[in-house]
PDB file of N, CA and C in Angstrom:
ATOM      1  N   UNK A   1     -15.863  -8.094 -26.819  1.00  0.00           N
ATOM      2  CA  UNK A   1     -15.455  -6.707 -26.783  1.00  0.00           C
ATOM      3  C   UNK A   1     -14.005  -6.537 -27.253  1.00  0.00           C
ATOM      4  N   UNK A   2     -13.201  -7.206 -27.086  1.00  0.00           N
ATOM      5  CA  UNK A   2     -11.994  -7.285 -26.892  1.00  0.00           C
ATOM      6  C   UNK A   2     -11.468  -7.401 -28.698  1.00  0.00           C
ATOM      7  N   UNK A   3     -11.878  -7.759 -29.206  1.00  0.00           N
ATOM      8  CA  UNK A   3     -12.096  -7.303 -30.898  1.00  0.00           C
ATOM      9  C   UNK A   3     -12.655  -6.649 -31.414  1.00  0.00           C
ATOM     10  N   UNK A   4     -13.314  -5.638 -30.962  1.00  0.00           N
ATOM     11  CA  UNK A   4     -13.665  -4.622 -31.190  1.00  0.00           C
ATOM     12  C   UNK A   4     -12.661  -3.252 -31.125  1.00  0.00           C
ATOM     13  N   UNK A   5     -11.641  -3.652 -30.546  1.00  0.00           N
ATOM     14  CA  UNK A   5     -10.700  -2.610 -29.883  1.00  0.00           C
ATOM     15  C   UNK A   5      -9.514  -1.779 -31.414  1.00  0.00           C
ATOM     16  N   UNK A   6      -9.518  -3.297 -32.233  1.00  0.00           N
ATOM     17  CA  UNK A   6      -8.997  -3.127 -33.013  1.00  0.00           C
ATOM     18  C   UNK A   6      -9.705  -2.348 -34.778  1.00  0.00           C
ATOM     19  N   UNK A   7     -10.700  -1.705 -34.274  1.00  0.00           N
ATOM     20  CA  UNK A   7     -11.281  -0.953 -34.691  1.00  0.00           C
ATOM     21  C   UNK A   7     -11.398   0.795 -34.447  1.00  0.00           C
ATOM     22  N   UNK A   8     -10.588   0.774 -32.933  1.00  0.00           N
ATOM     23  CA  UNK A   8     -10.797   1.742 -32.372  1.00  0.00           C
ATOM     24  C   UNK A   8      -9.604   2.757 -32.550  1.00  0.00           C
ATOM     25  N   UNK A   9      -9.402   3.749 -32.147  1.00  0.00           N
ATOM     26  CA  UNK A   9      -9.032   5.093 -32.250  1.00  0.00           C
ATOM     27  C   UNK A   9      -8.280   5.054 -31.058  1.00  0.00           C
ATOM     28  N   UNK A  10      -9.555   5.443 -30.283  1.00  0.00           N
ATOM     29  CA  UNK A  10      -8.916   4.700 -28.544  1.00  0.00           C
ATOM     30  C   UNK A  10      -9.785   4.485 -27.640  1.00  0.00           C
ATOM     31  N   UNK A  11      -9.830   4.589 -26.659  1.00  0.00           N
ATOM     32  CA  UNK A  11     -10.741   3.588 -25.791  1.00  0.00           C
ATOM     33  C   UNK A  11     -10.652   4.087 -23.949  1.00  0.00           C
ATOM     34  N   UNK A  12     -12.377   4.313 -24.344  1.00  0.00           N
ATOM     35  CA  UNK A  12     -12.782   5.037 -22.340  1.00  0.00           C
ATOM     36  C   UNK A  12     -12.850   3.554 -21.686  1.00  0.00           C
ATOM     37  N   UNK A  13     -12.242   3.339 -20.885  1.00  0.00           N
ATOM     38  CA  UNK A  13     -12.479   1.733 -19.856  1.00  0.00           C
ATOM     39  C   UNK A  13     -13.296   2.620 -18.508  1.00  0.00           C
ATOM     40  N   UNK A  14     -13.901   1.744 -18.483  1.00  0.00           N
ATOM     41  CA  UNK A  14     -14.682   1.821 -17.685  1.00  0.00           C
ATOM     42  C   UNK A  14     -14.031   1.799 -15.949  1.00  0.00           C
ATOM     43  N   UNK A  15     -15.378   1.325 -15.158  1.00  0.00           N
ATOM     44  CA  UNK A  15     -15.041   1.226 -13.635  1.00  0.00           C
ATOM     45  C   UNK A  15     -14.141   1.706 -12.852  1.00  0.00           C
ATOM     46  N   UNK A  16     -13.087   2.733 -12.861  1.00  0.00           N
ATOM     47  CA  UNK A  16     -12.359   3.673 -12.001  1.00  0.00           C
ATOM     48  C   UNK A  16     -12.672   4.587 -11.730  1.00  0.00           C
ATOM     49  N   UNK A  17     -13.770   4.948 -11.996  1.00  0.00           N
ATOM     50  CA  UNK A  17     -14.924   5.976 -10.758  1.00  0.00           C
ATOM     51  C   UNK A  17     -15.361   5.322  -9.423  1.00  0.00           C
ATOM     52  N   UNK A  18     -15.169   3.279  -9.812  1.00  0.00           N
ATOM     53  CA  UNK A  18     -16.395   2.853  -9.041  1.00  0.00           C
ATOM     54  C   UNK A  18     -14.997   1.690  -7.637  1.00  0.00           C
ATOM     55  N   UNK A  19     -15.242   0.492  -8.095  1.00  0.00           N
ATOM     56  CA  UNK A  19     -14.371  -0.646  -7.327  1.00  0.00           C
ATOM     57  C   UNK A  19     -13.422  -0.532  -7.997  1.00  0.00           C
ATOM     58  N   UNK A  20     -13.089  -0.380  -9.148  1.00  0.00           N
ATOM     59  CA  UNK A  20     -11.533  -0.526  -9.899  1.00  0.00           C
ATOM     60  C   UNK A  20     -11.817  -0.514 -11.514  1.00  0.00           C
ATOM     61  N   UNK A  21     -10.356  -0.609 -12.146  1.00  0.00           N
ATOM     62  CA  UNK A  21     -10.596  -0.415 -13.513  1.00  0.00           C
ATOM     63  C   UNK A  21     -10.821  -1.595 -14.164  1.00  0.00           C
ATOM     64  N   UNK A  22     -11.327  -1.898 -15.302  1.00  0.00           N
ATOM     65  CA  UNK A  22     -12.177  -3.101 -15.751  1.00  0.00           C
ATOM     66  C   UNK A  22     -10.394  -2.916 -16.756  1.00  0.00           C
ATOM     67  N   UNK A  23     -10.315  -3.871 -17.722  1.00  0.00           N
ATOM     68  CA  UNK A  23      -8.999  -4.739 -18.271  1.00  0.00           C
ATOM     69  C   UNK A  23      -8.747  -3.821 -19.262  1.00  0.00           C
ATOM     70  N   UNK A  24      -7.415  -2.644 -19.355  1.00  0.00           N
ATOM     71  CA  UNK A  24      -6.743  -2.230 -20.228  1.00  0.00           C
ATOM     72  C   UNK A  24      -5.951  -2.916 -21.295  1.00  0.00           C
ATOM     73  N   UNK A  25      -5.806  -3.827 -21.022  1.00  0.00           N
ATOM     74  CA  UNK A  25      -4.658  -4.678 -21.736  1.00  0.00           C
ATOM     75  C   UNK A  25      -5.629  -4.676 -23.405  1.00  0.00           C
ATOM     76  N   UNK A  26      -6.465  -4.828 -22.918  1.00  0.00           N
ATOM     77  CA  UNK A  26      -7.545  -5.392 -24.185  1.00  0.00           C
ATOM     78  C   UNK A  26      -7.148  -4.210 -25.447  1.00  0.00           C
ATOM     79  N   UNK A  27      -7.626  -3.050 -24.549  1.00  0.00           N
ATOM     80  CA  UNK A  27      -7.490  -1.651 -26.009  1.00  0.00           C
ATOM     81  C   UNK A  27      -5.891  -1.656 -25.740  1.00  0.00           C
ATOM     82  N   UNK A  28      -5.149  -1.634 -25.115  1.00  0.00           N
ATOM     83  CA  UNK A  28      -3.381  -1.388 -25.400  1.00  0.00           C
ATOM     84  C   UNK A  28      -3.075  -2.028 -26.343  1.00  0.00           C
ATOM     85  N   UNK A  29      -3.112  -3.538 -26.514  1.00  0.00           N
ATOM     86  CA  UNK A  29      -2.583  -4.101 -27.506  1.00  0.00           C
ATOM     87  C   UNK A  29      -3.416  -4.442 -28.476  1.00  0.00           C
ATOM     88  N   UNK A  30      -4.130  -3.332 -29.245  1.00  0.00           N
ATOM     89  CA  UNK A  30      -4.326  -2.551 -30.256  1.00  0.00           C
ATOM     90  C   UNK A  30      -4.010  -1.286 -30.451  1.00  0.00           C
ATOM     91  N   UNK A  31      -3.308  -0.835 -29.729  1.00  0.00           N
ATOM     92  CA  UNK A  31      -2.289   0.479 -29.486  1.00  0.00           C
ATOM     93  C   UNK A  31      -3.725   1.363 -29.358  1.00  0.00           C
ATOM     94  N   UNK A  32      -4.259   1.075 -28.559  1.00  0.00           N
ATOM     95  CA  UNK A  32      -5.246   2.549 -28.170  1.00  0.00           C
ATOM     96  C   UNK A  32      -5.057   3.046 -27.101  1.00  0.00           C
ATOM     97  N   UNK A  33      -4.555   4.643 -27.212  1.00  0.00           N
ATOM     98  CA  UNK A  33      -4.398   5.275 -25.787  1.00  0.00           C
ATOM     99  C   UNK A  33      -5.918   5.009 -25.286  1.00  0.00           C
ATOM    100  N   UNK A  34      -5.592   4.696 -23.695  1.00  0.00           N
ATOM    101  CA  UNK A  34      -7.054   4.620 -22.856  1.00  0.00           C
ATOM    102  C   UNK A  34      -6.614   5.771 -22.443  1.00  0.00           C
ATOM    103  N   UNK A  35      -7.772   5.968 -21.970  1.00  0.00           N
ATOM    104  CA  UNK A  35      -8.656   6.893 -20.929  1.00  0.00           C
ATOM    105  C   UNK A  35      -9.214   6.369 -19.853  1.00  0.00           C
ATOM    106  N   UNK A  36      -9.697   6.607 -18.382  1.00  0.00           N
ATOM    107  CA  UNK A  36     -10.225   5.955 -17.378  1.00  0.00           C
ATOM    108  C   UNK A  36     -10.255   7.335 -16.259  1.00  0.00           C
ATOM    109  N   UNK A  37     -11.114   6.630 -14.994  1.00  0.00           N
ATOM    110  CA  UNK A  37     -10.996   7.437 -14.009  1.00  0.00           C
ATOM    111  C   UNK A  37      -9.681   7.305 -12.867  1.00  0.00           C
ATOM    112  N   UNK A  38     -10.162   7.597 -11.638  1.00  0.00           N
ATOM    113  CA  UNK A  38      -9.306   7.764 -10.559  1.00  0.00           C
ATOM    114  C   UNK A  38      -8.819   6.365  -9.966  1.00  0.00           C
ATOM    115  N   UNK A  39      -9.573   5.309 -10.015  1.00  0.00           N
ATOM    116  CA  UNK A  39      -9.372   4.590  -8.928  1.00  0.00           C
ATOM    117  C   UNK A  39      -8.552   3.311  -9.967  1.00  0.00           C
ATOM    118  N   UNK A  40      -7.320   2.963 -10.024  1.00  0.00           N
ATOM    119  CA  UNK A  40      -6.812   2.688 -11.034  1.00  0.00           C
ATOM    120  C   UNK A  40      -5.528   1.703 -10.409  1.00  0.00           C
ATOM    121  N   UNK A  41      -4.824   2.675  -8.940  1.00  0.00           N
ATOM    122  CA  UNK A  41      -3.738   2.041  -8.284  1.00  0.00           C
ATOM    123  C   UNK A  41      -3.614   0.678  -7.985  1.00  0.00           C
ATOM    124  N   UNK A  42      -3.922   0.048  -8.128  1.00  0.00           N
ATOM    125  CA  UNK A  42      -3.857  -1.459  -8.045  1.00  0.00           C
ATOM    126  C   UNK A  42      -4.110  -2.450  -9.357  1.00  0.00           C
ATOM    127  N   UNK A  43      -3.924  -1.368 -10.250  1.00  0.00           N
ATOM    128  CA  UNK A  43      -3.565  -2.719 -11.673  1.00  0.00           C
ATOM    129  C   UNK A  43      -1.941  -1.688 -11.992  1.00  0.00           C
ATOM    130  N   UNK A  44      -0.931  -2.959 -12.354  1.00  0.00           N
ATOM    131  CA  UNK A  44       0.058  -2.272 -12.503  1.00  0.00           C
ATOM    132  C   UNK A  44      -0.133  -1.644 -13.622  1.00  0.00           C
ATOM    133  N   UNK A  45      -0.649  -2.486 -14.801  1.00  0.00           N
ATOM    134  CA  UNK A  45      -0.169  -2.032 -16.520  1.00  0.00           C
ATOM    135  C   UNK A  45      -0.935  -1.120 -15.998  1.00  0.00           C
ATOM    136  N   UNK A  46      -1.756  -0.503 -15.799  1.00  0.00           N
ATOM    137  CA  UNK A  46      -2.537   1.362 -15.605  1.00  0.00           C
ATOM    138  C   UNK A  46      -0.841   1.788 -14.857  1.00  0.00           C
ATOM    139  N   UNK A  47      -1.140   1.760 -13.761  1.00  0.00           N
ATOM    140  CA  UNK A  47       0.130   2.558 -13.081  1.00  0.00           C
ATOM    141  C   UNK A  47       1.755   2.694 -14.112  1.00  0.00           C
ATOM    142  N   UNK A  48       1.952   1.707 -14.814  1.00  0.00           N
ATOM    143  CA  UNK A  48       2.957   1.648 -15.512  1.00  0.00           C
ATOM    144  C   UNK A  48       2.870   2.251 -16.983  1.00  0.00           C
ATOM    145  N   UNK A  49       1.724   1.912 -17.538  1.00  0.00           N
ATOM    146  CA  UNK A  49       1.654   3.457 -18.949  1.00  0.00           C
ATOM    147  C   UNK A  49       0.816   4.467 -18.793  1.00  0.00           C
ATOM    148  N   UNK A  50       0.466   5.238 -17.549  1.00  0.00           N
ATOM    149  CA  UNK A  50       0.214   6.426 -16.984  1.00  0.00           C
ATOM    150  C   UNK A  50       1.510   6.869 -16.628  1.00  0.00           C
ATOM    151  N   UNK A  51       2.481   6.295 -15.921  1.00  0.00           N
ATOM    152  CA  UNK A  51       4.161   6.954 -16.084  1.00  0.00           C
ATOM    153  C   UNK A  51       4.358   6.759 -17.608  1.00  0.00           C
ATOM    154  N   UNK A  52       4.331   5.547 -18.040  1.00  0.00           N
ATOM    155  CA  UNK A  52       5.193   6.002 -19.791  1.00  0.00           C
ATOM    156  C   UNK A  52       4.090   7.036 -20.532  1.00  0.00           C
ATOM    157  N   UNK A  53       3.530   7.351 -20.216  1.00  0.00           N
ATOM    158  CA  UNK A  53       1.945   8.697 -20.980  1.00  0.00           C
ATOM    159  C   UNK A  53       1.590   7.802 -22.093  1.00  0.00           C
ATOM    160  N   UNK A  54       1.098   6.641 -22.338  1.00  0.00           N
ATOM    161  CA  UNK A  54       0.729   5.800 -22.927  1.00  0.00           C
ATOM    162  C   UNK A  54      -1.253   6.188 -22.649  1.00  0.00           C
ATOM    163  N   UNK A  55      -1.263   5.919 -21.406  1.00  0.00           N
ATOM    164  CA  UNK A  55      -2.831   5.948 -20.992  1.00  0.00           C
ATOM    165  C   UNK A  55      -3.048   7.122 -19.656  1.00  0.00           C
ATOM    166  N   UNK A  56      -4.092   7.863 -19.427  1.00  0.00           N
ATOM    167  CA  UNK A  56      -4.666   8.927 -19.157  1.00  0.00           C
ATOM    168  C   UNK A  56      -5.729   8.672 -18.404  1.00  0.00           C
ATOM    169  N   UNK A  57      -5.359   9.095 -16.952  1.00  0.00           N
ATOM    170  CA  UNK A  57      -6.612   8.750 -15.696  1.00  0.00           C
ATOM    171  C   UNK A  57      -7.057  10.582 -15.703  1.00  0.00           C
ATOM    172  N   UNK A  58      -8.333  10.378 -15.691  1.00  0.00           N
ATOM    173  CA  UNK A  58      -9.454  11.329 -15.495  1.00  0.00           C
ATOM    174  C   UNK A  58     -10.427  11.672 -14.479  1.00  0.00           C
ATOM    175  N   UNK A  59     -10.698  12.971 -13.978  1.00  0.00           N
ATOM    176  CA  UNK A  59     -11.234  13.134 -13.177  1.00  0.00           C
ATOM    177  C   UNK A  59     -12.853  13.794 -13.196  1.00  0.00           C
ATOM    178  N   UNK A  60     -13.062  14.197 -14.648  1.00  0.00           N
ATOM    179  CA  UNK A  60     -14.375  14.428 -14.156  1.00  0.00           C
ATOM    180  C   UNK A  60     -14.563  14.799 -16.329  1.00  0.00           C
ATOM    181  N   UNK A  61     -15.955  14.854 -16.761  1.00  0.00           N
ATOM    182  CA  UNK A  61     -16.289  14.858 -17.766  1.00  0.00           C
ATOM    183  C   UNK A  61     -15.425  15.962 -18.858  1.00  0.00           C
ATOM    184  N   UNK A  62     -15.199  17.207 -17.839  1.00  0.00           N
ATOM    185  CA  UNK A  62     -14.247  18.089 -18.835  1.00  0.00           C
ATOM    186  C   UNK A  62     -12.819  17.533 -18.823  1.00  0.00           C
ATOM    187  N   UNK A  63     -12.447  16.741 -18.562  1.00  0.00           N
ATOM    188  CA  UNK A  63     -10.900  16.409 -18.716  1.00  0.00           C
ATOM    189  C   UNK A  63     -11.136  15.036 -19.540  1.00  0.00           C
ATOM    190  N   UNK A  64     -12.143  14.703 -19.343  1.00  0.00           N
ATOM    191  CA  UNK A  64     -12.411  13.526 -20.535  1.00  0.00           C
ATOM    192  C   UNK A  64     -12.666  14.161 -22.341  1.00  0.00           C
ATOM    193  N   UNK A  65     -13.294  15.012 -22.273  1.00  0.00           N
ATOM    194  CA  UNK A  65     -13.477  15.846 -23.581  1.00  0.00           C
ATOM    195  C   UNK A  65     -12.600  16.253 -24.104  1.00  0.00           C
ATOM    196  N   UNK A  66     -11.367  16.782 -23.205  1.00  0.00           N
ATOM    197  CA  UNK A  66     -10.452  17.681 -23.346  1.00  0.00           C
ATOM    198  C   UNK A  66      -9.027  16.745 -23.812  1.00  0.00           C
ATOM    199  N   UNK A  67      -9.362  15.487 -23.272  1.00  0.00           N
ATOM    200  CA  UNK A  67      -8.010  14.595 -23.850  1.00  0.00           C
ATOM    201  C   UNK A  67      -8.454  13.515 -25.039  1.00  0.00           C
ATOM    202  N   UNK A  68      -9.577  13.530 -24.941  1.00  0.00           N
ATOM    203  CA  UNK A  68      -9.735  12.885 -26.368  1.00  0.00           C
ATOM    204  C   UNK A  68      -9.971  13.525 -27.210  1.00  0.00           C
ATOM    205  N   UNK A  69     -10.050  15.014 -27.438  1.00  0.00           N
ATOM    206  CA  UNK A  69     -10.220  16.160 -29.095  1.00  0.00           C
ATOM    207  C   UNK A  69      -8.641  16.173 -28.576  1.00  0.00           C
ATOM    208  N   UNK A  70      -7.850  16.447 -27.886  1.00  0.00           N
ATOM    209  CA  UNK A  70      -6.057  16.068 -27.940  1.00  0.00           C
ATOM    210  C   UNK A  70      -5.885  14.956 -28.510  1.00  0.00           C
ATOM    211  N   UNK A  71      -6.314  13.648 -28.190  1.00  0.00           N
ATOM    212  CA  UNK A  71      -5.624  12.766 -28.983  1.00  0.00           C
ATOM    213  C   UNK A  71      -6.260  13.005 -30.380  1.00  0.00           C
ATOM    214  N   UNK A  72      -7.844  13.209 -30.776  1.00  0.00           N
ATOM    215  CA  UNK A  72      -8.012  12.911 -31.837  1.00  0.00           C
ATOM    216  C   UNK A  72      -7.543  13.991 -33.283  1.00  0.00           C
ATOM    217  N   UNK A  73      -7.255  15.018 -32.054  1.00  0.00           N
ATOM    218  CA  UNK A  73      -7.191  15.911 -32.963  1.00  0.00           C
ATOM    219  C   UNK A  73      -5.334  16.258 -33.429  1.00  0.00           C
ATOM    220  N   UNK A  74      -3.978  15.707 -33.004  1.00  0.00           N
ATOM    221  CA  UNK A  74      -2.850  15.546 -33.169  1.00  0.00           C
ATOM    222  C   UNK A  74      -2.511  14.072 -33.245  1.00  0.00           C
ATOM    223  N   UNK A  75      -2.608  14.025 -34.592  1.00  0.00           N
ATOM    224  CA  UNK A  75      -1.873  12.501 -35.084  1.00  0.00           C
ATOM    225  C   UNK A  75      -0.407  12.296 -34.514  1.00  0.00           C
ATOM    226  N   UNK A  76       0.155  12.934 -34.150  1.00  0.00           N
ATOM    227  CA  UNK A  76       1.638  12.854 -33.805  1.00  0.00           C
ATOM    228  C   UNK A  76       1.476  12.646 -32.113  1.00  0.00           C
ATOM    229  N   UNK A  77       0.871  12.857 -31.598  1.00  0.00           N
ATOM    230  CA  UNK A  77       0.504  13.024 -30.183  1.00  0.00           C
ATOM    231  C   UNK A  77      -0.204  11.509 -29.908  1.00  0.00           C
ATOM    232  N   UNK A  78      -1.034  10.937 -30.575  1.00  0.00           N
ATOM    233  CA  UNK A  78      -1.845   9.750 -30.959  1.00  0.00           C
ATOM    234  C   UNK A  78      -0.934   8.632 -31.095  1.00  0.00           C
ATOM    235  N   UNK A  79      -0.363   8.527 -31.953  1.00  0.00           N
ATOM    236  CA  UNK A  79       0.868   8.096 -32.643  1.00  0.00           C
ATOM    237  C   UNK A  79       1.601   7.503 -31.219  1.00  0.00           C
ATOM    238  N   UNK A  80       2.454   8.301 -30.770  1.00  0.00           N
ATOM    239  CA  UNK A  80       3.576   8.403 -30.142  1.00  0.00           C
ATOM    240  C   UNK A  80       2.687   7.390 -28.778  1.00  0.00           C
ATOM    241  N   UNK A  81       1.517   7.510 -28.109  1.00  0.00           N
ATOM    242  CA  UNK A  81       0.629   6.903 -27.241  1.00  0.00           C
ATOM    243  C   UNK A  81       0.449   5.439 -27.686  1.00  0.00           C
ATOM    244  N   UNK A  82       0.098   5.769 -28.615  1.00  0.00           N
ATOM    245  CA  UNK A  82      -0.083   4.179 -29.349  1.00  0.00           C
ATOM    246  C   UNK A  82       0.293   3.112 -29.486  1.00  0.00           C
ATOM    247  N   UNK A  83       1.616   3.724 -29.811  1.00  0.00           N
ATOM    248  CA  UNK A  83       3.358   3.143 -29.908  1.00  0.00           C
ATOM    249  C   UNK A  83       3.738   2.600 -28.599  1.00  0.00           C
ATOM    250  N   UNK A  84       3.840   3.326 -27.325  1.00  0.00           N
ATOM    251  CA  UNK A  84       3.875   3.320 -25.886  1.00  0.00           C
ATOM    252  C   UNK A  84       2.891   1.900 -25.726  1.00  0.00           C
ATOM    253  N   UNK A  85       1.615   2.085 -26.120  1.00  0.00           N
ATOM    254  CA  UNK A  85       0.828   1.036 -25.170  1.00  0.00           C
ATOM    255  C   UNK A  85       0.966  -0.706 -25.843  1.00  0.00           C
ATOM    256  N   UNK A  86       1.366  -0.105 -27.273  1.00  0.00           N
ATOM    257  CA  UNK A  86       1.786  -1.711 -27.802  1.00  0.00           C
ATOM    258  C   UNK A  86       2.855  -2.178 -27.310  1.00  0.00           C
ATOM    259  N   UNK A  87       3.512  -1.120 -27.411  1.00  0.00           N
ATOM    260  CA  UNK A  87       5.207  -1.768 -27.019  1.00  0.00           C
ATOM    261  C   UNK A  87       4.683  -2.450 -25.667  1.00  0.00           C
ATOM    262  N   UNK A  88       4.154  -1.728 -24.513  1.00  0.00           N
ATOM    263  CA  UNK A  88       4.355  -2.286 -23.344  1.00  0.00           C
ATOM    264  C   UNK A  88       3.679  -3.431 -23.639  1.00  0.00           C
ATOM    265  N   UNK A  89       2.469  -4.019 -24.333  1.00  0.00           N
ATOM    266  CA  UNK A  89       1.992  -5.437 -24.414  1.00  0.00           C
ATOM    267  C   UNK A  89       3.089  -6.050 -24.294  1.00  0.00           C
ATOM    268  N   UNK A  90       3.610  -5.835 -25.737  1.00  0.00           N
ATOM    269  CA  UNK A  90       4.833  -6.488 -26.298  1.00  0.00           C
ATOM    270  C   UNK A  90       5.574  -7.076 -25.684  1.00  0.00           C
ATOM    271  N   UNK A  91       6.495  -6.345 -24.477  1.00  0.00           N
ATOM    272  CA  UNK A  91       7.389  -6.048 -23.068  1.00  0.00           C
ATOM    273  C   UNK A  91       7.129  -7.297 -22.368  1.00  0.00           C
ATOM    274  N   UNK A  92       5.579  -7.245 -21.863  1.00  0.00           N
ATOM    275  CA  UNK A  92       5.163  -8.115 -20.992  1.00  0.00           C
ATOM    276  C   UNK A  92       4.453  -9.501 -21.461  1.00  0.00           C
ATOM    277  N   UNK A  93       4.627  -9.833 -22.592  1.00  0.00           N
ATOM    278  CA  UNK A  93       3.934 -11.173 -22.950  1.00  0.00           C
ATOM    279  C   UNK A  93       4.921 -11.904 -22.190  1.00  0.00           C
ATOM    280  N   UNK A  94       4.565 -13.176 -21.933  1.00  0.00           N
ATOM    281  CA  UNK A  94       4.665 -14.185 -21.172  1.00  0.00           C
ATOM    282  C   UNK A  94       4.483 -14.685 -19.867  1.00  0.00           C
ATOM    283  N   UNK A  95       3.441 -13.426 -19.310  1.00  0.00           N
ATOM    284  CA  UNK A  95       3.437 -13.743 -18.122  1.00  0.00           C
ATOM    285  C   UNK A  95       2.491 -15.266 -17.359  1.00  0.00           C
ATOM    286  N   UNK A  96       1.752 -15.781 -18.250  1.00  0.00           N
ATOM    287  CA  UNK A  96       1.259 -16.978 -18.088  1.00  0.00           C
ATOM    288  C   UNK A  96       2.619 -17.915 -17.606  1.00  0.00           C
ATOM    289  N   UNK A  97       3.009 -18.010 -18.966  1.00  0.00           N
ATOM    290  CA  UNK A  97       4.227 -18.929 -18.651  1.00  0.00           C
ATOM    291  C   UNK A  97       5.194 -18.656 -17.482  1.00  0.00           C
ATOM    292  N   UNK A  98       5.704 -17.781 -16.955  1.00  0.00           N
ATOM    293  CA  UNK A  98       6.477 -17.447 -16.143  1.00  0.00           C
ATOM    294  C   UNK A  98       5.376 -17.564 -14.306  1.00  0.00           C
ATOM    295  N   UNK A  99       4.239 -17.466 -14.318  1.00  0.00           N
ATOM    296  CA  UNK A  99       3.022 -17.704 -13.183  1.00  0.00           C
ATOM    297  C   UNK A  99       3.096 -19.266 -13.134  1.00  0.00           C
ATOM    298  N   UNK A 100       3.164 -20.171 -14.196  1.00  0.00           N
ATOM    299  CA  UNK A 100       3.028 -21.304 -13.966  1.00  0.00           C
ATOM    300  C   UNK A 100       4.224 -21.817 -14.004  1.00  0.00           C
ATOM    301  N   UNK A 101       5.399 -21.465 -14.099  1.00  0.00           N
ATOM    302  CA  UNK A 101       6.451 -21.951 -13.739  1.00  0.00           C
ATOM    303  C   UNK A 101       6.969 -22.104 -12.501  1.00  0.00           C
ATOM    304  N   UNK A 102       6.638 -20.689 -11.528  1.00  0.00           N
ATOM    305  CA  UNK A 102       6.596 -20.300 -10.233  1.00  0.00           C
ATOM    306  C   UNK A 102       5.868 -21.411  -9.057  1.00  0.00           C
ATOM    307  N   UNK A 103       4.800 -21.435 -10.291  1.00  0.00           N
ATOM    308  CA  UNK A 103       3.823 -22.217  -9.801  1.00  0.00           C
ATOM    309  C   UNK A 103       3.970 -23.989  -9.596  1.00  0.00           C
ATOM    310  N   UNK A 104       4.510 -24.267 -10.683  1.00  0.00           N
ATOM    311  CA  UNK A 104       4.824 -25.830 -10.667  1.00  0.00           C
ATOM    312  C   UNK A 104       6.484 -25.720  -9.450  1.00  0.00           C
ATOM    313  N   UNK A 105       7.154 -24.768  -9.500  1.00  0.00           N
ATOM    314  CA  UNK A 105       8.411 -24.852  -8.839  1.00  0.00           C
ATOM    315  C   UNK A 105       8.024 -25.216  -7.100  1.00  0.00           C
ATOM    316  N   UNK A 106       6.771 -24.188  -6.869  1.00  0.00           N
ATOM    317  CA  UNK A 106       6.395 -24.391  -5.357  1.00  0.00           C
ATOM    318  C   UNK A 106       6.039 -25.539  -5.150  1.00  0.00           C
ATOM    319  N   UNK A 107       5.224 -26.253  -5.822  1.00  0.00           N
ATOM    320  CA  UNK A 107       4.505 -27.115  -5.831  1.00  0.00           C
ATOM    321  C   UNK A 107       5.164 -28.647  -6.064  1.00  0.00           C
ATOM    322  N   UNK A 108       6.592 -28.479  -6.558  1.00  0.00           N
ATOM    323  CA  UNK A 108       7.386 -29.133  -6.427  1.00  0.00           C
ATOM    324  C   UNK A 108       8.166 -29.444  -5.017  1.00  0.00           C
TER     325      UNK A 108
END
C-alpha cells in the first residue's frame, strides 16, 4: 500500500472511527494531506500535523466531501498541506536510530 501513496493526491486512512488510526506516515511522506476520523489522540504525527493543518480529522461523511473538493479543488491550499506533511517526515527521520541508542544505553 505504502507505494501506492505516491500516486496519490491525498489519502482517507482509515480506523479513527474504530480502535485508532491505521499509519499516516505512509501518505505524509508523499506529501498527501490525510484525512481520518475522531479517534486519532494517541499517535503523535496525527496530533502534530492536525496543529501544523497538514492533515484533517473528520467527523462524519459531509465533512469528508467537503474537505476533499477543498483540497482538490485549490491547488494553493493542496500545495501548502503537502509541503507541511513532507517537511514533518523530513523533521523526524531518525527516529530508529535515536530508539536504539536509548536502547543499547539502558541496556548497558
Amino acid at each position: 500500500m505504502s507505494h501506492l501513496y505516491r500516486y496519490a493526491t491525498l489519502a482517507y486512512i482509515g480506523g479513527a472511527f474504530g480502535k485508532g488510526l491505521h499509519n499516516i506516515l505512509e501518505a505524509a511522506t508523499f506529501g498527501n494531506p490525510v484525512i481520518f476520523g475522531t479517534n486519532y489522540q494517541k499517535f503523535k504525527e496525527a496530533v502534530d500535523l492536525i496543529q501544523r493543518q497538514g492533515v484533517f480529522s473528520i467527523t462524519n461523511a459531509e465533512e469528508l466531501i467537503s474537505k476533499t473538493q477543498e483540497l482538490l479543488s485549490d491547488k494553493n491550499y493542496h500545495d501548502k498541506c503537502s509541503e507541511i506533511c513532507r517537511n514533518y517526515v523530513i523533521q523526524n527521520q531518525g527516529a530508529t536510530g535515536i530508539i536504539l541508542t536509548k536502547i543499547k544505553n539502558y541496556l548497558l
